[in-house]
Protein backbone atom coordinates (compact mmCIF):
# COMPACT_ATOMS: atom_id res chain seq x y z
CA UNK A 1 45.54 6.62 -57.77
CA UNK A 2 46.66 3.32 -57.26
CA UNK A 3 44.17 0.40 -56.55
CA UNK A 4 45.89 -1.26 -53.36
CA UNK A 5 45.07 -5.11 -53.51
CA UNK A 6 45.34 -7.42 -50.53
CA UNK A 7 45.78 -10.85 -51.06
CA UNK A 8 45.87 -13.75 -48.34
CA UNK A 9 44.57 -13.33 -45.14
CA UNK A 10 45.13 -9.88 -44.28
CA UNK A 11 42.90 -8.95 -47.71
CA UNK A 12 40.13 -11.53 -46.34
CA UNK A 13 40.11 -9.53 -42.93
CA UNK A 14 40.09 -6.15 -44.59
CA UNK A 15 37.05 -7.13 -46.89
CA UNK A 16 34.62 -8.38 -44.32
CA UNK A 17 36.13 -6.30 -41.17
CA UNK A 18 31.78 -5.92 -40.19
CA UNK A 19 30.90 -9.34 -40.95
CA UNK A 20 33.72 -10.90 -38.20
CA UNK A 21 32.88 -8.66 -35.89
CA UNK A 22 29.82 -9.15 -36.16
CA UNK A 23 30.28 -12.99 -36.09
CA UNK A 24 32.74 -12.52 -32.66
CA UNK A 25 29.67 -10.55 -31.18
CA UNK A 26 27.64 -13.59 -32.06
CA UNK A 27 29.93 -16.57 -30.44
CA UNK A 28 30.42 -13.94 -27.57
CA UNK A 29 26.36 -13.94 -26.57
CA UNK A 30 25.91 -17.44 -27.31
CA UNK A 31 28.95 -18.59 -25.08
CA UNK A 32 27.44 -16.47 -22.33
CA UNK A 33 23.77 -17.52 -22.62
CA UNK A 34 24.08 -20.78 -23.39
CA UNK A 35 27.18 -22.86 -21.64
CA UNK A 36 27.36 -20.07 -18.46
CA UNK A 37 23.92 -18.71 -17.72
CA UNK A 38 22.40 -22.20 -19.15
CA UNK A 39 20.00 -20.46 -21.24
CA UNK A 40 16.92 -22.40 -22.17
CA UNK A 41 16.94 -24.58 -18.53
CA UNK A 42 17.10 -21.37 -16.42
CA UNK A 43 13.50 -20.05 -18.17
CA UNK A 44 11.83 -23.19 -17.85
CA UNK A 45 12.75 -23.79 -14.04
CA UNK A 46 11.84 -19.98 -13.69
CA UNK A 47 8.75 -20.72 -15.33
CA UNK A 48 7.96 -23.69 -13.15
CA UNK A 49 8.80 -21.78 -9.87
CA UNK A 50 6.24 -19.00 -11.31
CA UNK A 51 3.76 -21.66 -11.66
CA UNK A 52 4.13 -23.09 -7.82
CA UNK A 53 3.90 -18.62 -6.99
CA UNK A 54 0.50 -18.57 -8.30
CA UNK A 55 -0.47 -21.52 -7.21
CA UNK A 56 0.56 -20.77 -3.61
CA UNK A 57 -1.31 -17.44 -4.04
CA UNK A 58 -4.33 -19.27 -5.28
CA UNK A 59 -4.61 -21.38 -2.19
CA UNK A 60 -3.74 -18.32 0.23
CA UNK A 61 -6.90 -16.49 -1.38
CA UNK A 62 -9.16 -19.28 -1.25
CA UNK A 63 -8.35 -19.42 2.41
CA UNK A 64 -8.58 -16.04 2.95
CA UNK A 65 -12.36 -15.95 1.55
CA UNK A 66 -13.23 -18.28 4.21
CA UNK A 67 -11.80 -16.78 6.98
CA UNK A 68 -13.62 -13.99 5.85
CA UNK A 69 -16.91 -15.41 5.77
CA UNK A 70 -16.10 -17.13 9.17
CA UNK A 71 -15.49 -13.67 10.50
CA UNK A 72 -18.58 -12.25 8.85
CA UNK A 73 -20.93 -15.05 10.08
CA UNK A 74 -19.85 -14.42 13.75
CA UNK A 75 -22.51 -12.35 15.91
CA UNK A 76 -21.63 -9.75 18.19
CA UNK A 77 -21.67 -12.23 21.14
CA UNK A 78 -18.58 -14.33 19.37
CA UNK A 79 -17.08 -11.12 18.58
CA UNK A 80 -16.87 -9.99 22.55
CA UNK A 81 -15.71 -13.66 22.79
CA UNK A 82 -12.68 -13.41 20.62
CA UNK A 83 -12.03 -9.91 22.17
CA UNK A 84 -12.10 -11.00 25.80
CA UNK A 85 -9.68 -13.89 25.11
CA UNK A 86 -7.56 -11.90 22.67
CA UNK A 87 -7.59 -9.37 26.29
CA UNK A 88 -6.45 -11.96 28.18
CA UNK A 89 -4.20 -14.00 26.32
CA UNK A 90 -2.08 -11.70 23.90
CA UNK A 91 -2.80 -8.43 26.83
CA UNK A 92 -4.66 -6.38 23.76
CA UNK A 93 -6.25 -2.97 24.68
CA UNK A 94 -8.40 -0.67 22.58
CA UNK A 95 -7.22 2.45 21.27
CA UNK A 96 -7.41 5.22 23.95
CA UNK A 97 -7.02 2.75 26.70
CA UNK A 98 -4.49 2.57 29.61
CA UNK A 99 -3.12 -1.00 30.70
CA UNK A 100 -1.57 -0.79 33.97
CA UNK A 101 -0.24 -3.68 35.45
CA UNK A 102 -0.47 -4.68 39.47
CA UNK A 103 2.25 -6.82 40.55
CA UNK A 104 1.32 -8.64 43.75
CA UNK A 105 3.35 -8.00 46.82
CA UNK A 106 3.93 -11.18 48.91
CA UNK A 107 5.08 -9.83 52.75
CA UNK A 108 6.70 -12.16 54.99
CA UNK A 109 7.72 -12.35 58.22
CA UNK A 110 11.23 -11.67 59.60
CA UNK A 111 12.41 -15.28 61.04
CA UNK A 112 13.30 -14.69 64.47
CA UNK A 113 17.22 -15.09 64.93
CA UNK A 114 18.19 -17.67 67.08
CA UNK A 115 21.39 -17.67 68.92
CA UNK A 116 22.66 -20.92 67.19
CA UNK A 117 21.96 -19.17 63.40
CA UNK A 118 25.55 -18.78 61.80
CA UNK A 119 26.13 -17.09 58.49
């Protein structure tokens, strides 16, 4: 059996075939992550738009728990209140009720044709 020995380049390659690819794989994902998808910046801005979420969300619940405790504080005499403008503004009904609507007729008189009237 001969012992085939590379020299040059080519032997380099054929040595440490795992080790470049290995290195290509490397430059590939740091190309991508760093100079196209701007790595590090796009988790930090991500981060910061989280932060402005919760915060949001923090406000909307602290309003919500005092709506609430508006709503609980009212007696049943605001409650009919609300309902009877919430009837006549926004035209809410109750479940199992009918809403029919009347439209006024206005008659009038038929003008009296006069022998001068043209069309």
């Amino acid at each position: 059996m001969k012992n085939k020995s590379q020299a040059g380049l080519i032997g380099f390659i054929y040595k440490n075939k795992v080790t470049i690819a290995l290195i290509i794989v490397l430059v590939a994902l740091v190309k991508q992550n760093i100079f196209e998808n701007n790595f590090p910046y796009v988790v930090i801005e991500r981060e910061k738009s989280i932060e402005k979420i919760r915060l949001s969300n923090s406000n909307l619940a602290t309003e919500n728990s005092i709506l609430e405790r508006k709503i609980e504080n009212f007696t049943e005499e605001d409650l009919n209140l609300i309902e009877s403008k919430a009837r006549f503004k926004y035209g809410l009904i109750k479940e199992g009720e009918h809403f029919f609507k009347v439209n006024r007729i206005v008659e009038t008189e038929a003008s009296t044709e006069n022998d001068k009237a043209t069309l």
